[in-house]
C-alpha atoms as a PDB file:
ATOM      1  CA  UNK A   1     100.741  70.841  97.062  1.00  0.00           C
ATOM      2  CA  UNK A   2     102.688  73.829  95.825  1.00  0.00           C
ATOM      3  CA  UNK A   3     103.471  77.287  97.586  1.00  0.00           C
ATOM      4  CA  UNK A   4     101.736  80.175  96.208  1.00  0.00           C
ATOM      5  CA  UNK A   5     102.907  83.974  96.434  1.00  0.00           C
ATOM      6  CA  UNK A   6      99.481  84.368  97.952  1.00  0.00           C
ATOM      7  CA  UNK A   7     100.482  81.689 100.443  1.00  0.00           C
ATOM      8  CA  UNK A   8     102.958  84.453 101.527  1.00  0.00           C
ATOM      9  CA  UNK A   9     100.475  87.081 101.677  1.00  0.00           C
ATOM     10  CA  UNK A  10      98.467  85.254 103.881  1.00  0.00           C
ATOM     11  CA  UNK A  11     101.214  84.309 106.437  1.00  0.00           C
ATOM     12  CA  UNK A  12     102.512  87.612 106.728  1.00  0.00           C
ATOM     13  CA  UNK A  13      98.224  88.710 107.306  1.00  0.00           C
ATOM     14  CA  UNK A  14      98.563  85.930 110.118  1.00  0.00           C
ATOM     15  CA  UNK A  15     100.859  87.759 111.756  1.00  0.00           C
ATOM     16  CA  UNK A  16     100.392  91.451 110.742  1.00  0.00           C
ATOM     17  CA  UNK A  17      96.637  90.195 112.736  1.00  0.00           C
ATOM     18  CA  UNK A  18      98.522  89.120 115.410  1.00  0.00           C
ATOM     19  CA  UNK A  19      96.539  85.390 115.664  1.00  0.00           C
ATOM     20  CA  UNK A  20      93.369  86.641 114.727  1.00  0.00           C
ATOM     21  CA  UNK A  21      90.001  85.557 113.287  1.00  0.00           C
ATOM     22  CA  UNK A  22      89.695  85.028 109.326  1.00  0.00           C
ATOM     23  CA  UNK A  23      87.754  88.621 109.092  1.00  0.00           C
ATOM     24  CA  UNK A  24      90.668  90.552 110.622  1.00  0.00           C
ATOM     25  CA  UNK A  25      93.291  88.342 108.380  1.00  0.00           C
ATOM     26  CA  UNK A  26      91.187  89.178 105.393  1.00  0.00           C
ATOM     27  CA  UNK A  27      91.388  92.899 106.403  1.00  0.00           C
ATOM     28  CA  UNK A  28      95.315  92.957 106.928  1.00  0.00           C
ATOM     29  CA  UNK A  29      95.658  90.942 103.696  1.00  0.00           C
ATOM     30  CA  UNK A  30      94.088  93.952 102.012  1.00  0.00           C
ATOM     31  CA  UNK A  31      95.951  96.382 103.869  1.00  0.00           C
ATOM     32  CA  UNK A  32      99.030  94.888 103.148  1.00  0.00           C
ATOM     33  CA  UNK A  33      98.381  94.529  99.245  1.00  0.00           C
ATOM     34  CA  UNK A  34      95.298  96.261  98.971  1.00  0.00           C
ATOM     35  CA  UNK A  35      93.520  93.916  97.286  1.00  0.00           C
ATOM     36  CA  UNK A  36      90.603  91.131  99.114  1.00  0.00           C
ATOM     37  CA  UNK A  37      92.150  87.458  98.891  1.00  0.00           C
ATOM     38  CA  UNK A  38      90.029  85.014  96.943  1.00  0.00           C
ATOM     39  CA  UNK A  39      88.402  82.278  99.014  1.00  0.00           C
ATOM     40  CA  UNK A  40      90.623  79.977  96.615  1.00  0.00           C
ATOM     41  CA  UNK A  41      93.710  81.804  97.660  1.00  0.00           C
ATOM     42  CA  UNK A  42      92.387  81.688 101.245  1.00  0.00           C
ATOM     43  CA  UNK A  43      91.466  78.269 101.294  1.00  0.00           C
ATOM     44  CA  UNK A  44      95.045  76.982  99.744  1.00  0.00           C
ATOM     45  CA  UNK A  45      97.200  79.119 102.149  1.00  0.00           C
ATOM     46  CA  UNK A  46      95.306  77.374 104.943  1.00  0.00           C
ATOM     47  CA  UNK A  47      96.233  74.006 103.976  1.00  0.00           C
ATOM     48  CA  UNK A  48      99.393  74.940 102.650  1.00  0.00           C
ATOM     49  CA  UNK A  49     100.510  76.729 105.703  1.00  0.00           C
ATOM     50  CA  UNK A  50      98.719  74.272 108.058  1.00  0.00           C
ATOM     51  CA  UNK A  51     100.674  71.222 106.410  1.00  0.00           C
ATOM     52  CA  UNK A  52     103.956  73.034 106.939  1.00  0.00           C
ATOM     53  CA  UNK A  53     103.289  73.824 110.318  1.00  0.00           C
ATOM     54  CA  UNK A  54     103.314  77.245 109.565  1.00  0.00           C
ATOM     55  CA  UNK A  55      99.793  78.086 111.440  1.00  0.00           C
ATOM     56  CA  UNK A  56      97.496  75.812 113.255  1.00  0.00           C
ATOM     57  CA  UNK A  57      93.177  77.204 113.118  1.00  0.00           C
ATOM     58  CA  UNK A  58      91.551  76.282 116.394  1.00  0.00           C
ATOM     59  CA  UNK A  59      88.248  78.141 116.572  1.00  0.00           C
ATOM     60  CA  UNK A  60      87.850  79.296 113.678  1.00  0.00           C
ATOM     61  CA  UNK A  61      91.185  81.777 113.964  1.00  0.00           C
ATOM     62  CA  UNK A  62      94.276  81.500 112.520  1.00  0.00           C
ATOM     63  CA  UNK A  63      97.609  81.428 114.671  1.00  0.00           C
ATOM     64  CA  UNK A  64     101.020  80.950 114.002  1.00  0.00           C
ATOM     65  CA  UNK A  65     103.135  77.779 115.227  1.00  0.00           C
ATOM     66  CA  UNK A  66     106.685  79.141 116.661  1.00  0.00           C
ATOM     67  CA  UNK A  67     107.783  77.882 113.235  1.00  0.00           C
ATOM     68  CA  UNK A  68     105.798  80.028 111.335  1.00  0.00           C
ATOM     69  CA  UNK A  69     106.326  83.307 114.337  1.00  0.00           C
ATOM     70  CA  UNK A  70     110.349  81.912 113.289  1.00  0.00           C
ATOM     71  CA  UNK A  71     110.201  82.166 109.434  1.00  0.00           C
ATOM     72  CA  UNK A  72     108.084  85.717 109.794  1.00  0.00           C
ATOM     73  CA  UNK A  73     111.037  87.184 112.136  1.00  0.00           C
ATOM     74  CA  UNK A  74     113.667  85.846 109.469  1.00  0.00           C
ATOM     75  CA  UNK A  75     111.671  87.896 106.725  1.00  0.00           C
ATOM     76  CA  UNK A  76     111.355  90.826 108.283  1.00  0.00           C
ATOM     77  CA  UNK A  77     114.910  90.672 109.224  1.00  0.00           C
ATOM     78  CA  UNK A  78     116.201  90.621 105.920  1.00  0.00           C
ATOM     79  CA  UNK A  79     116.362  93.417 103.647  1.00  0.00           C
ATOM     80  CA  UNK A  80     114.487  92.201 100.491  1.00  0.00           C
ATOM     81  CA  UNK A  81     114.163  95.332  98.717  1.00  0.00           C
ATOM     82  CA  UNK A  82     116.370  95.405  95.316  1.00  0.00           C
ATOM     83  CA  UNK A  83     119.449  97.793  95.843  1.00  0.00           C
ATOM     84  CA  UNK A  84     118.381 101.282  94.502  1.00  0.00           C
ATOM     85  CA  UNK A  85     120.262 102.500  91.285  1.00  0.00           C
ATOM     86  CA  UNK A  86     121.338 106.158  90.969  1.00  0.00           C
ATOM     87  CA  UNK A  87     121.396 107.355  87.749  1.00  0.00           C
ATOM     88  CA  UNK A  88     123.043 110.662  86.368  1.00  0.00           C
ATOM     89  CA  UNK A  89     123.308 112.470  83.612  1.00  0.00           C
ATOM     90  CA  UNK A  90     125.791 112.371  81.351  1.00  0.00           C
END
């Protein structure tokens, strides 16, 4: 199985939720892109991210593993924004 951006998008609605049911994941997925996840896109991030030990789902909720809490720290760490460009006139 391959990573997805959505895969992403879900992870960072895992923890933007704060180890929440999938209704309040759904709703942080849309606030952070504004846009509703597919069930598709749901349904692939869960097994994606559960088979990297990214999140576990007990009770029908989604938490983060320490790995996963780990690679969301790194990422918000890092400054991922492409360097602004000035431009002048000549």
């Amino acid at each position: 199985m391959r990573a997805r951006w959505s895969d992403a998008w879900i992870l960072a609605a895992v923890d933007w939720a704060a180890d929440a049911d999938l209704a309040k994941i759904i709703a942080a997925a849309d606030a952070i892109n504004h846009a509703i996840p597919t069930i598709e896109e749901v349904e692939h991030a869960i097994q994606f991210l559960g088979a990297s030990g990214l999140v576990r789902y007990p009770d029908n909720s989604l938490h983060l593993t320490d790995e996963g809490r780990r690679a969301c720290k790194r990422t918000e760490t890092k400054d991922i924004s492409p360097p602004s460009t000035v431009y002048t006139r000549s």
